[in-house]
PDB file of N, CA and C in Angstrom:
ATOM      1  N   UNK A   1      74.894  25.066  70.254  1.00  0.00           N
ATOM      2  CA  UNK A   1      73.985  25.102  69.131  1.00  0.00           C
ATOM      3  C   UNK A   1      73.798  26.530  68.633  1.00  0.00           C
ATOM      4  N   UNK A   2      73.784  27.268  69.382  1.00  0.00           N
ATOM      5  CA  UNK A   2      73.448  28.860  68.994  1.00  0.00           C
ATOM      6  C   UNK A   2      74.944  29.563  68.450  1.00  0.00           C
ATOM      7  N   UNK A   3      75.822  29.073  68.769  1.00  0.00           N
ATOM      8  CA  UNK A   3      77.292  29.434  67.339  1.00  0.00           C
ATOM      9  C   UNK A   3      77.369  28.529  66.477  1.00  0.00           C
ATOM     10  N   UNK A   4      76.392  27.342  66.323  1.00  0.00           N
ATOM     11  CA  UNK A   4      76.305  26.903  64.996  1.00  0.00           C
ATOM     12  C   UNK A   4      75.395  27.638  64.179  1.00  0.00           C
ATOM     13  N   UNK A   5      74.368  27.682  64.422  1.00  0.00           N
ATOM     14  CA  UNK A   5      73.460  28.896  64.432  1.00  0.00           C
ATOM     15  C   UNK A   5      73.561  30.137  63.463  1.00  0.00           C
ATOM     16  N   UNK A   6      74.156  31.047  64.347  1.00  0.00           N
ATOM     17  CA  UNK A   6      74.983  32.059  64.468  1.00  0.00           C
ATOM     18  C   UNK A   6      76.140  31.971  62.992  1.00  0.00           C
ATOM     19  N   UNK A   7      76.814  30.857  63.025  1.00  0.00           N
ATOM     20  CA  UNK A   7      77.994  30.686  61.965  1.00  0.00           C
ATOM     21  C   UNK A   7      76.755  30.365  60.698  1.00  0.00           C
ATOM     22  N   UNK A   8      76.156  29.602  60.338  1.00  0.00           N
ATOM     23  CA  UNK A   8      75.433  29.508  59.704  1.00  0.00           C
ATOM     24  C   UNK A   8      74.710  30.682  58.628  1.00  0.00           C
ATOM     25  N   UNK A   9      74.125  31.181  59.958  1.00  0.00           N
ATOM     26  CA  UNK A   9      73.672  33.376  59.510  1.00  0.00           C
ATOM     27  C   UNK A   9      74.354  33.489  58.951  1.00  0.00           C
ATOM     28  N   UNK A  10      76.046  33.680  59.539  1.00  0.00           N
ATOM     29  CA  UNK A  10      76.955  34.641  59.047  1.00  0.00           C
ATOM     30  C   UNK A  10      77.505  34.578  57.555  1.00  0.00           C
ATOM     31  N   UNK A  11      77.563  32.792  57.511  1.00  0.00           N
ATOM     32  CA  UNK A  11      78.409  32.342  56.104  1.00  0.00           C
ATOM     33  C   UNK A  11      76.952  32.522  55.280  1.00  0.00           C
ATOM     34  N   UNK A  12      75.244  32.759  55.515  1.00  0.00           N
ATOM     35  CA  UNK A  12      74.600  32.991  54.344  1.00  0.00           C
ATOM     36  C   UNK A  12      74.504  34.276  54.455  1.00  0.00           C
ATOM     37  N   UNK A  13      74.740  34.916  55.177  1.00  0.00           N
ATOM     38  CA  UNK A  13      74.586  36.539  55.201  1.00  0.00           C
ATOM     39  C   UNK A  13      75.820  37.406  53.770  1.00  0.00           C
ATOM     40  N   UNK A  14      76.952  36.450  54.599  1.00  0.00           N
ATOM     41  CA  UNK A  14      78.239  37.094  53.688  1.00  0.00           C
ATOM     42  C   UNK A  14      78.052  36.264  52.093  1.00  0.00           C
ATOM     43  N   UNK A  15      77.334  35.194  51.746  1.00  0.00           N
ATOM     44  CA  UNK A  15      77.185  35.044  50.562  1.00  0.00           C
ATOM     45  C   UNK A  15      76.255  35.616  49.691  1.00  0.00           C
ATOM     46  N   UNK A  16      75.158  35.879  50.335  1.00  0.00           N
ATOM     47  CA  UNK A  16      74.019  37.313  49.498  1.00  0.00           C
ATOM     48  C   UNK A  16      74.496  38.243  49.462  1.00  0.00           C
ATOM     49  N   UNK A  17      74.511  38.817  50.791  1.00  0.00           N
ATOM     50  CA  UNK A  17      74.894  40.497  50.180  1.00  0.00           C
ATOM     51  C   UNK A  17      76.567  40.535  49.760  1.00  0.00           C
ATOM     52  N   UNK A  18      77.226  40.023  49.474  1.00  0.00           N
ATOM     53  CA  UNK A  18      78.535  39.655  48.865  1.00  0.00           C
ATOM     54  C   UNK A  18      79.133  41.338  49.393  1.00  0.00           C
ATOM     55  N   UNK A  19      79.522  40.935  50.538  1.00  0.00           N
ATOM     56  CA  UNK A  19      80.108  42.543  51.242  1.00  0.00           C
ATOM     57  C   UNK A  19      81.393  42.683  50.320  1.00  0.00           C
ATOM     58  N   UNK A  20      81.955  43.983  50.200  1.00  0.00           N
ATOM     59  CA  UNK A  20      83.050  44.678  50.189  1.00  0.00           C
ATOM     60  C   UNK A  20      84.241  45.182  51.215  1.00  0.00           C
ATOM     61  N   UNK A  21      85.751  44.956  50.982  1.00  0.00           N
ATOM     62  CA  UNK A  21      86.436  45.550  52.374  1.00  0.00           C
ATOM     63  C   UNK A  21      86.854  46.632  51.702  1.00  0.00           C
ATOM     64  N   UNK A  22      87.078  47.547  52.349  1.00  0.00           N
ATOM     65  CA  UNK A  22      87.585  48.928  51.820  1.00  0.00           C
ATOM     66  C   UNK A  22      88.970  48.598  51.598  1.00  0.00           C
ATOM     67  N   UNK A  23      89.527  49.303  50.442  1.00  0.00           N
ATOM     68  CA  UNK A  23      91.134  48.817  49.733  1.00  0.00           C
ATOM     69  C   UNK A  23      92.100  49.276  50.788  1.00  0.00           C
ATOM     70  N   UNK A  24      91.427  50.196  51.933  1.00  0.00           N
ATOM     71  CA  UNK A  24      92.398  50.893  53.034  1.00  0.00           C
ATOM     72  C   UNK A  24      92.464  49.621  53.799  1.00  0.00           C
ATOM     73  N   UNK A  25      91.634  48.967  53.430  1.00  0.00           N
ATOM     74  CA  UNK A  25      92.108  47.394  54.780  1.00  0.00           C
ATOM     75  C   UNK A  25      91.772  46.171  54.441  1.00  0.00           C
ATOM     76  N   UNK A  26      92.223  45.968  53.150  1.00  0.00           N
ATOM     77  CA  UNK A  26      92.583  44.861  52.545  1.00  0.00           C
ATOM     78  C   UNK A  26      93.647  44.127  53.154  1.00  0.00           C
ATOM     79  N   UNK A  27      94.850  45.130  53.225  1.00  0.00           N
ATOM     80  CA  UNK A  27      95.912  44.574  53.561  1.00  0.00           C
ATOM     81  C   UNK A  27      95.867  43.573  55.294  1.00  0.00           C
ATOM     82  N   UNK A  28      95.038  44.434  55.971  1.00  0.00           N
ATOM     83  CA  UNK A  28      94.562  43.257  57.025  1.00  0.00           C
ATOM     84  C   UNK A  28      93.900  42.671  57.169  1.00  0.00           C
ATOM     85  N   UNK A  29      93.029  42.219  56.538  1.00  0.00           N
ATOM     86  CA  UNK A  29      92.175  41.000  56.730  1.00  0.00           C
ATOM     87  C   UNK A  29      92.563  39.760  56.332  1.00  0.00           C
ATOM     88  N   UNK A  30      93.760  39.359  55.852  1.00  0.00           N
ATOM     89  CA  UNK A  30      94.226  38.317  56.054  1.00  0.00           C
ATOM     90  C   UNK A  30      94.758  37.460  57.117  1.00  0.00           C
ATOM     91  N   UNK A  31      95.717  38.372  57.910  1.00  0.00           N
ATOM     92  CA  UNK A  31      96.054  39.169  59.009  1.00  0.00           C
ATOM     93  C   UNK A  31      94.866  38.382  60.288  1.00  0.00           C
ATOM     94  N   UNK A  32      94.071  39.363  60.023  1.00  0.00           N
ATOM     95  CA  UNK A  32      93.061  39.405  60.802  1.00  0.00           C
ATOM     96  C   UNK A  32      91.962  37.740  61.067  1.00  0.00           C
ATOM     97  N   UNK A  33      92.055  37.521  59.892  1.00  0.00           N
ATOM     98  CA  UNK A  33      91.675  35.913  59.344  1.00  0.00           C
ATOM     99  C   UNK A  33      92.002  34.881  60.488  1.00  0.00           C
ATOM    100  N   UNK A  34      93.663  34.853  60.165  1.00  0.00           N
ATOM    101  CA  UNK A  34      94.513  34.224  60.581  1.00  0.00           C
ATOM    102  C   UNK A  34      94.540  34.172  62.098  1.00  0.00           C
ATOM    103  N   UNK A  35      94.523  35.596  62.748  1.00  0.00           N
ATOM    104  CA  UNK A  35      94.649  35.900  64.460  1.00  0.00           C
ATOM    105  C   UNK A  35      93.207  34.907  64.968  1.00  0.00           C
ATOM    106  N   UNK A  36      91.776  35.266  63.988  1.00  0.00           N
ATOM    107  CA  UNK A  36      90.992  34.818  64.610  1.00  0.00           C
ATOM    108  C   UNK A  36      90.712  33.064  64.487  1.00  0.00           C
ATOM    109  N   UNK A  37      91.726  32.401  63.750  1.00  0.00           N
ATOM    110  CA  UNK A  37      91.709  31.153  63.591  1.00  0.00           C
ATOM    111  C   UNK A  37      92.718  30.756  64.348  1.00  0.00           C
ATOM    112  N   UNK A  38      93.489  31.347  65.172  1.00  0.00           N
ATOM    113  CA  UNK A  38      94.194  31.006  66.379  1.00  0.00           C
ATOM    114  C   UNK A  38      93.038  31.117  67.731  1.00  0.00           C
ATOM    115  N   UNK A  39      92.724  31.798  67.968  1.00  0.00           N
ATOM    116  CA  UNK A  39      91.681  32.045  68.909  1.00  0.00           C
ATOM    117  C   UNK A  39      90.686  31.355  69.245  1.00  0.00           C
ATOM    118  N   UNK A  40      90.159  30.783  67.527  1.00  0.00           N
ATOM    119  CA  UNK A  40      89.523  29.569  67.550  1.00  0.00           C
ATOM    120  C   UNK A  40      89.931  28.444  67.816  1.00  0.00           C
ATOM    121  N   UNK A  41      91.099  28.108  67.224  1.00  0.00           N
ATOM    122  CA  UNK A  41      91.668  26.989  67.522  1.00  0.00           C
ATOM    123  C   UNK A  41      92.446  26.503  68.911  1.00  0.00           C
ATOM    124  N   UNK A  42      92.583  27.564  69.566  1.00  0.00           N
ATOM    125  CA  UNK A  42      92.679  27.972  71.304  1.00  0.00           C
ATOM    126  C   UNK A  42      91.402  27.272  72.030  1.00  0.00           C
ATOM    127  N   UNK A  43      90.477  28.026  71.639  1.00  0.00           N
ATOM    128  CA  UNK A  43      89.223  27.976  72.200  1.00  0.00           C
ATOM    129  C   UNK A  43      88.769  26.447  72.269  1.00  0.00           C
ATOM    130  N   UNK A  44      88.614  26.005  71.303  1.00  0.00           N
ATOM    131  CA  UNK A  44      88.606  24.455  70.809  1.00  0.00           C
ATOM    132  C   UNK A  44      89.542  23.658  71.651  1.00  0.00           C
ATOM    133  N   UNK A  45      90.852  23.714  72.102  1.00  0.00           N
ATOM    134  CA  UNK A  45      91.646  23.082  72.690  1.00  0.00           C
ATOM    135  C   UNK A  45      91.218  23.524  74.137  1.00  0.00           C
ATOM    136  N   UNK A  46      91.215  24.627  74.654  1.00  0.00           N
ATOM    137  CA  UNK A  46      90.191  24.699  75.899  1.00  0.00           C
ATOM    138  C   UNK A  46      89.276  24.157  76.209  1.00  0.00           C
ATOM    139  N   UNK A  47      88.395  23.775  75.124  1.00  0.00           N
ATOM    140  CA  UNK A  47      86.794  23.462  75.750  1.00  0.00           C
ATOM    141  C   UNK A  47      87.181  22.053  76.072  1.00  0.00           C
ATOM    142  N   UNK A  48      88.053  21.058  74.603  1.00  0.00           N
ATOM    143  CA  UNK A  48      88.434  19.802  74.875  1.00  0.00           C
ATOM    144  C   UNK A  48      89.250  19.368  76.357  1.00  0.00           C
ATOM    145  N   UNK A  49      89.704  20.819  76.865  1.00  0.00           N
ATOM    146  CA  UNK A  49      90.905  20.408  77.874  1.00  0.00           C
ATOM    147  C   UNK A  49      90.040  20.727  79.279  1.00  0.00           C
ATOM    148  N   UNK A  50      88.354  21.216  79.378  1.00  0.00           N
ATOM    149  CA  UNK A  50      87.846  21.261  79.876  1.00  0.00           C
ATOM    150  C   UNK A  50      88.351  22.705  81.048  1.00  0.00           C
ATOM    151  N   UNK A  51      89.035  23.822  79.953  1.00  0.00           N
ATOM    152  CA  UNK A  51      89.604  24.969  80.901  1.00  0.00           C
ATOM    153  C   UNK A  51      88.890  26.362  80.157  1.00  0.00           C
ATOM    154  N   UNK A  52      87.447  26.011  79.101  1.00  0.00           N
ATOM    155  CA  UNK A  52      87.051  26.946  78.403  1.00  0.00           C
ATOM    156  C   UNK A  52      86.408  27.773  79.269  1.00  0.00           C
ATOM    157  N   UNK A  53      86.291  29.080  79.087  1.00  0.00           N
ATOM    158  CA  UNK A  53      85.899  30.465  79.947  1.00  0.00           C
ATOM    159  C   UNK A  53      85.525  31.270  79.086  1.00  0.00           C
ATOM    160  N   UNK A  54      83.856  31.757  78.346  1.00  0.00           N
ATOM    161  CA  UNK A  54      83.955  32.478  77.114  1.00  0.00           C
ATOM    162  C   UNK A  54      84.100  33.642  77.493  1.00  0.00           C
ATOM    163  N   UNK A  55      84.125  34.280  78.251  1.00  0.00           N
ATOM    164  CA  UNK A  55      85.115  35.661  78.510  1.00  0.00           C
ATOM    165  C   UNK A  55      86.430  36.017  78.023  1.00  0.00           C
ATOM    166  N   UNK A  56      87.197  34.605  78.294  1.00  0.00           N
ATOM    167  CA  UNK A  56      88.691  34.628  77.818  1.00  0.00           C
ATOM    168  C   UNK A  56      88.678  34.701  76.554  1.00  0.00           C
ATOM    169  N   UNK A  57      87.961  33.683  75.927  1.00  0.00           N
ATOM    170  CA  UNK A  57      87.648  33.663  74.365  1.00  0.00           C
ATOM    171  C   UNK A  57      87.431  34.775  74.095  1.00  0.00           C
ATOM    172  N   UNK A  58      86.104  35.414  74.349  1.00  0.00           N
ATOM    173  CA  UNK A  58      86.256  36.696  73.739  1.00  0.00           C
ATOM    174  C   UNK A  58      87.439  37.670  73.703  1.00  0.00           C
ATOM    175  N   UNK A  59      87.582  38.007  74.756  1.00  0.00           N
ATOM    176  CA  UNK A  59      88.943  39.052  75.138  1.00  0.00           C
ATOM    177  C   UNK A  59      90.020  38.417  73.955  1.00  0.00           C
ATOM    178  N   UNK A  60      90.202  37.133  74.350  1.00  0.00           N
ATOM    179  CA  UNK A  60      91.681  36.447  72.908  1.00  0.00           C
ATOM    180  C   UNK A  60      91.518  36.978  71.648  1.00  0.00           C
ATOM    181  N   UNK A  61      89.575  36.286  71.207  1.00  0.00           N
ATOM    182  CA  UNK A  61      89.942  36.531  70.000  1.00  0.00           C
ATOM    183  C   UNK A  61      89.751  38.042  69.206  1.00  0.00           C
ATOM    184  N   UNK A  62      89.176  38.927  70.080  1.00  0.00           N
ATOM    185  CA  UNK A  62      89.205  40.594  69.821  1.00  0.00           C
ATOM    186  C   UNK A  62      90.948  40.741  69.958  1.00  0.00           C
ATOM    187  N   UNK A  63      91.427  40.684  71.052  1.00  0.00           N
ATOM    188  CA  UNK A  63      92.672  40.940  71.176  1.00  0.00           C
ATOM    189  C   UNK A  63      93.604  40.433  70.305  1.00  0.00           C
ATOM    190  N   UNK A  64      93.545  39.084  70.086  1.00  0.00           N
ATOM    191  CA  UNK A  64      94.829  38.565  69.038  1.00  0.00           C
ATOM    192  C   UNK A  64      94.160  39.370  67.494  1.00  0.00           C
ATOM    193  N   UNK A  65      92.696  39.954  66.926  1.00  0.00           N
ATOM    194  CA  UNK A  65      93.122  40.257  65.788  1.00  0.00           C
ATOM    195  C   UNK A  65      93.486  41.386  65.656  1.00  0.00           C
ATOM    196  N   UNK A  66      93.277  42.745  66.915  1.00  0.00           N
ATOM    197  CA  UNK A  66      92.961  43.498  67.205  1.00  0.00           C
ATOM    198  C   UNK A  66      94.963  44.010  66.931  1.00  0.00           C
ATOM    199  N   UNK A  67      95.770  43.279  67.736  1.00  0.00           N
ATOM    200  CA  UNK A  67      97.398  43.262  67.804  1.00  0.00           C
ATOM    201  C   UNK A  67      97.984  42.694  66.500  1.00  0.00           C
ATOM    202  N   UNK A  68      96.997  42.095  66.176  1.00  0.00           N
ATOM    203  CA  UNK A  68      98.123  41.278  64.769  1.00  0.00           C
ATOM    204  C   UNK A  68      97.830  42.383  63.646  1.00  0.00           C
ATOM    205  N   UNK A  69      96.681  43.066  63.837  1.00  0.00           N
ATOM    206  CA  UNK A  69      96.551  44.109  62.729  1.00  0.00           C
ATOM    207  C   UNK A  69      97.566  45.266  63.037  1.00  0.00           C
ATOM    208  N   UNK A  70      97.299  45.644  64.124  1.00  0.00           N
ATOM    209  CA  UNK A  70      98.095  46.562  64.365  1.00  0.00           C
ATOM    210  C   UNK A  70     100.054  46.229  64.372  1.00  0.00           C
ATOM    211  N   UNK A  71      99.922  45.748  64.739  1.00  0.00           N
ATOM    212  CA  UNK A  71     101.659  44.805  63.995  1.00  0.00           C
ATOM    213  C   UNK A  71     101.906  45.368  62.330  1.00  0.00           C
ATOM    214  N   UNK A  72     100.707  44.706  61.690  1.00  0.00           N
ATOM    215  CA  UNK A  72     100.947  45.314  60.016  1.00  0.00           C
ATOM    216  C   UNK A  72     100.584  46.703  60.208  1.00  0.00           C
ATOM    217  N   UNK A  73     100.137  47.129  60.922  1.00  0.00           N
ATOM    218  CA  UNK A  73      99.788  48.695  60.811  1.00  0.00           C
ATOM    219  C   UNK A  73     101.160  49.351  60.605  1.00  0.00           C
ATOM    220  N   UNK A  74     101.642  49.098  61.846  1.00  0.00           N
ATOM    221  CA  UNK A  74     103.144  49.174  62.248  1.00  0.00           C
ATOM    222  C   UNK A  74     104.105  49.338  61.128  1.00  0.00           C
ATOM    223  N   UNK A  75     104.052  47.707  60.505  1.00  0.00           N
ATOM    224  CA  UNK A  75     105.019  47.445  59.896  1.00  0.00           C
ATOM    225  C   UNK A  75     104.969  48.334  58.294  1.00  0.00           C
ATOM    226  N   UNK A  76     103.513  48.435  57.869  1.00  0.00           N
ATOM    227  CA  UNK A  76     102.980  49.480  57.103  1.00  0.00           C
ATOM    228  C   UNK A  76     104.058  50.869  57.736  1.00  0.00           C
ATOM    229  N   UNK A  77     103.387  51.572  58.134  1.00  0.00           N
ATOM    230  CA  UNK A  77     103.956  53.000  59.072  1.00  0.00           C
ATOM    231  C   UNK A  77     105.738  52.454  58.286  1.00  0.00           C
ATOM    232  N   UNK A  78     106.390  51.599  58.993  1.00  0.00           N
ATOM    233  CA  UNK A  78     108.089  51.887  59.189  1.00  0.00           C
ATOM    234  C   UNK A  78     108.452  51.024  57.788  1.00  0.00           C
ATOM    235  N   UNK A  79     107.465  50.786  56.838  1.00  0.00           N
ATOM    236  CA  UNK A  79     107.709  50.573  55.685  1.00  0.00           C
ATOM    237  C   UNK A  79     108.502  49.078  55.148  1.00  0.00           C
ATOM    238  N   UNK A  80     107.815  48.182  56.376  1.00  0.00           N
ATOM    239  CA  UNK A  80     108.297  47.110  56.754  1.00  0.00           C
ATOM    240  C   UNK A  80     107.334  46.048  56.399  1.00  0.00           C
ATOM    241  N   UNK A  81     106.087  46.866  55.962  1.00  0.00           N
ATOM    242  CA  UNK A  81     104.815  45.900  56.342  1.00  0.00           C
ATOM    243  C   UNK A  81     104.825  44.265  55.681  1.00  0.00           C
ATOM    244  N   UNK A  82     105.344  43.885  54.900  1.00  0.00           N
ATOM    245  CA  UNK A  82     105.199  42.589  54.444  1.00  0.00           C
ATOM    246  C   UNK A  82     105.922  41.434  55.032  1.00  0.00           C
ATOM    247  N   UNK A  83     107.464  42.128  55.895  1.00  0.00           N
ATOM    248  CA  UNK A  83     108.045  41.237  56.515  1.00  0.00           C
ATOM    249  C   UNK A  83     107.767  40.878  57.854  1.00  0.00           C
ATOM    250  N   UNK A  84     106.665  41.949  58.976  1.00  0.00           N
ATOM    251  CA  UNK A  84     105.787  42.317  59.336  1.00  0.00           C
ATOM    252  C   UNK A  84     104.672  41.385  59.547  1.00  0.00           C
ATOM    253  N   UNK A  85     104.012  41.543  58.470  1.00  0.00           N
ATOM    254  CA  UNK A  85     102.918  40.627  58.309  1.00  0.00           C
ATOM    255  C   UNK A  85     103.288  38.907  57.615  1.00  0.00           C
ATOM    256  N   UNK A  86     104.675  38.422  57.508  1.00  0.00           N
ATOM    257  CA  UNK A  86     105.135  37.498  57.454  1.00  0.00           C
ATOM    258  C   UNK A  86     105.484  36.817  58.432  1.00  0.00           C
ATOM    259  N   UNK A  87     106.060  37.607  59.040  1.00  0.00           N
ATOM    260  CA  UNK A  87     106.213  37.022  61.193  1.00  0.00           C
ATOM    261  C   UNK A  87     105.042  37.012  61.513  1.00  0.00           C
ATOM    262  N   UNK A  88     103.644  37.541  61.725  1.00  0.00           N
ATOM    263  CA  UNK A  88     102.700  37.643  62.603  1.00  0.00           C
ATOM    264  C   UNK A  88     101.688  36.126  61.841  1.00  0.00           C
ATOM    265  N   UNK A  89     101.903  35.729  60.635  1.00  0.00           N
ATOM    266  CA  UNK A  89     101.617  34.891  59.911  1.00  0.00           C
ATOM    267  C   UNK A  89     102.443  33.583  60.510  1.00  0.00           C
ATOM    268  N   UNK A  90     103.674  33.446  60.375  1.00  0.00           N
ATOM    269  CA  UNK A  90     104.370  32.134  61.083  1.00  0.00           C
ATOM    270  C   UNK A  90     103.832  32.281  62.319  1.00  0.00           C
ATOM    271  N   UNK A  91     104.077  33.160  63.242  1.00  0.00           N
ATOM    272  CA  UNK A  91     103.463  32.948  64.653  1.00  0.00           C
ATOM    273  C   UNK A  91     102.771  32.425  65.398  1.00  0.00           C
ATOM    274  N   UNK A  92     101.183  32.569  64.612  1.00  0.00           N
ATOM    275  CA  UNK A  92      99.856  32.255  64.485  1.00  0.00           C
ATOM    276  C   UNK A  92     100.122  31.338  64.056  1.00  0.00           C
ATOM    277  N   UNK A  93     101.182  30.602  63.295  1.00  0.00           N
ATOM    278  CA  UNK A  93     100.631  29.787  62.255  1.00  0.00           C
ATOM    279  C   UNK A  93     101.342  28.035  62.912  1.00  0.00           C
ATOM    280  N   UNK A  94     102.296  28.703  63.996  1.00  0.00           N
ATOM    281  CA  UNK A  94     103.235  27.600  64.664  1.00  0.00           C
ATOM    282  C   UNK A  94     102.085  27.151  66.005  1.00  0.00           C
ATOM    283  N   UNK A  95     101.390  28.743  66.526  1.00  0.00           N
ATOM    284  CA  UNK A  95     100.402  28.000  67.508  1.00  0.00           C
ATOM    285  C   UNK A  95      98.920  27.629  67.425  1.00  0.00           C
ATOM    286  N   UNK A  96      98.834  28.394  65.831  1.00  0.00           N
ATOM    287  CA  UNK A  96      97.490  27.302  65.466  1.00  0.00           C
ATOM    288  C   UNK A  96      97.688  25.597  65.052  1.00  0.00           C
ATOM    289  N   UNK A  97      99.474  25.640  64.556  1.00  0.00           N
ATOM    290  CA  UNK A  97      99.445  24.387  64.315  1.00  0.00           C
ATOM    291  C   UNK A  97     100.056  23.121  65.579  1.00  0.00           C
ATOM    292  N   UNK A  98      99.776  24.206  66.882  1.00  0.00           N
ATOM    293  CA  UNK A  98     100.448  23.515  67.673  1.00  0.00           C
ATOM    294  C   UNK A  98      98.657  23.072  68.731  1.00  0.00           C
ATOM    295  N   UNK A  99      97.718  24.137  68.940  1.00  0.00           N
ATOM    296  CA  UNK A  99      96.722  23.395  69.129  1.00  0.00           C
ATOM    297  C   UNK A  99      95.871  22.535  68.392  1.00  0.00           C
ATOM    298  N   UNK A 100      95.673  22.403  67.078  1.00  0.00           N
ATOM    299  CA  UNK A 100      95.427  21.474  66.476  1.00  0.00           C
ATOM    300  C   UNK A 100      96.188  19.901  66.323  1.00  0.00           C
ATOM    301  N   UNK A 101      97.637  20.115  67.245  1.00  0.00           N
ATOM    302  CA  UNK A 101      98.141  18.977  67.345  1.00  0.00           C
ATOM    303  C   UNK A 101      97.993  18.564  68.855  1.00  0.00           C
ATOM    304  N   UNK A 102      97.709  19.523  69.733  1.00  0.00           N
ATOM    305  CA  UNK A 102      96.589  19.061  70.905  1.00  0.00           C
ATOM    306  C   UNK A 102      95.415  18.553  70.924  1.00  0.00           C
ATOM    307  N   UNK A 103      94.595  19.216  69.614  1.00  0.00           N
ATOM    308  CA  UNK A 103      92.858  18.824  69.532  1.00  0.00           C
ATOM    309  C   UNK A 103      93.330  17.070  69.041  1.00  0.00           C
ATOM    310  N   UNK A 104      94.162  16.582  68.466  1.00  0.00           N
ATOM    311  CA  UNK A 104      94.717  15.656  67.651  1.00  0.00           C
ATOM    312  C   UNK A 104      94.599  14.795  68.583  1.00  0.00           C
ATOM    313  N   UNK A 105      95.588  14.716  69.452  1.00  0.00           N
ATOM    314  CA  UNK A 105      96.257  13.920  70.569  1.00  0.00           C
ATOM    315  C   UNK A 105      94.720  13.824  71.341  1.00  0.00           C
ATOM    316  N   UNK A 106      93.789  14.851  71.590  1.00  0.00           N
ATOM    317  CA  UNK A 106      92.910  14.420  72.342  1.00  0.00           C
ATOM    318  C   UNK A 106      91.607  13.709  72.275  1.00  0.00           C
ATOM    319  N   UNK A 107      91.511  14.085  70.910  1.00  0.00           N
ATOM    320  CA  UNK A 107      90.368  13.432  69.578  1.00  0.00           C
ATOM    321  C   UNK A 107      90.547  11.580  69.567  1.00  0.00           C
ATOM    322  N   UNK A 108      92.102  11.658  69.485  1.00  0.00           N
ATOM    323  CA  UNK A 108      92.181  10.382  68.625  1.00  0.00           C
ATOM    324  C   UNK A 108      93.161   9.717  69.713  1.00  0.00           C
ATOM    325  N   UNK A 109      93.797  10.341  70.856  1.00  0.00           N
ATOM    326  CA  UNK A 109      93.967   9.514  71.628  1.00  0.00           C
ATOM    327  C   UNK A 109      95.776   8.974  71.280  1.00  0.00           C
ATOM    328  N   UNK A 110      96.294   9.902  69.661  1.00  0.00           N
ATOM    329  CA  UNK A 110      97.638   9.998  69.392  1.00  0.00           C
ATOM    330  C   UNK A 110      98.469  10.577  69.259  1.00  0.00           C
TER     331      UNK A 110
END
């Protein structure tokens, strides 16, 4: 109840004061989006699989956005950044769509 809570704050917090990202890190917060909707969607398949540990959670989801930015940092730096941030995008995007086809199977039993 208290990260519904919590999510609640956050999505009316970020709709009043209508924050700004600095144009120096635009380019990752998509990026960054993405890492933490793996983490979530991890987390979620943990709790269902009855192996959730919010320590791990935390550590994942600091860590996965923490590496996927820095990947585009990278790929930024060696002037690579879009193909870069195109891999770190499929990546995320094969194992967010691979625990959501766990939460699936366990939800609905198919």
């Amino acid at each position: 109840m208290i990260a519904v809570v919590g999510l609640v704050i956050g999505v009316a917090a970020g709709l009043l004061l209508e924050p700004t990202v600095p144009v120096a890190l635009q380019p990752y917060l998509p990026i960054a989006v993405v890492a933490a909707l793996d983490a979530l969607f991890g987390g979620l398949r943990a709790k269902l699989d009855g192996l959730f540990d919010d320590k791990v959670f935390v550590v994942s989801f600091l860590s996965n956005v923490l590496v996927a930015a820095f990947i585009v940092f990278l790929g930024d730096q060696l002037g690579v950044g879009s193909q870069l941030s195109t891999a770190v995008v499929v990546v995320l995007g094969i194992r967010i769509f691979s625990n959501a086809a766990s939460i699936r199977r366990h939800l609905f039993k198919a």
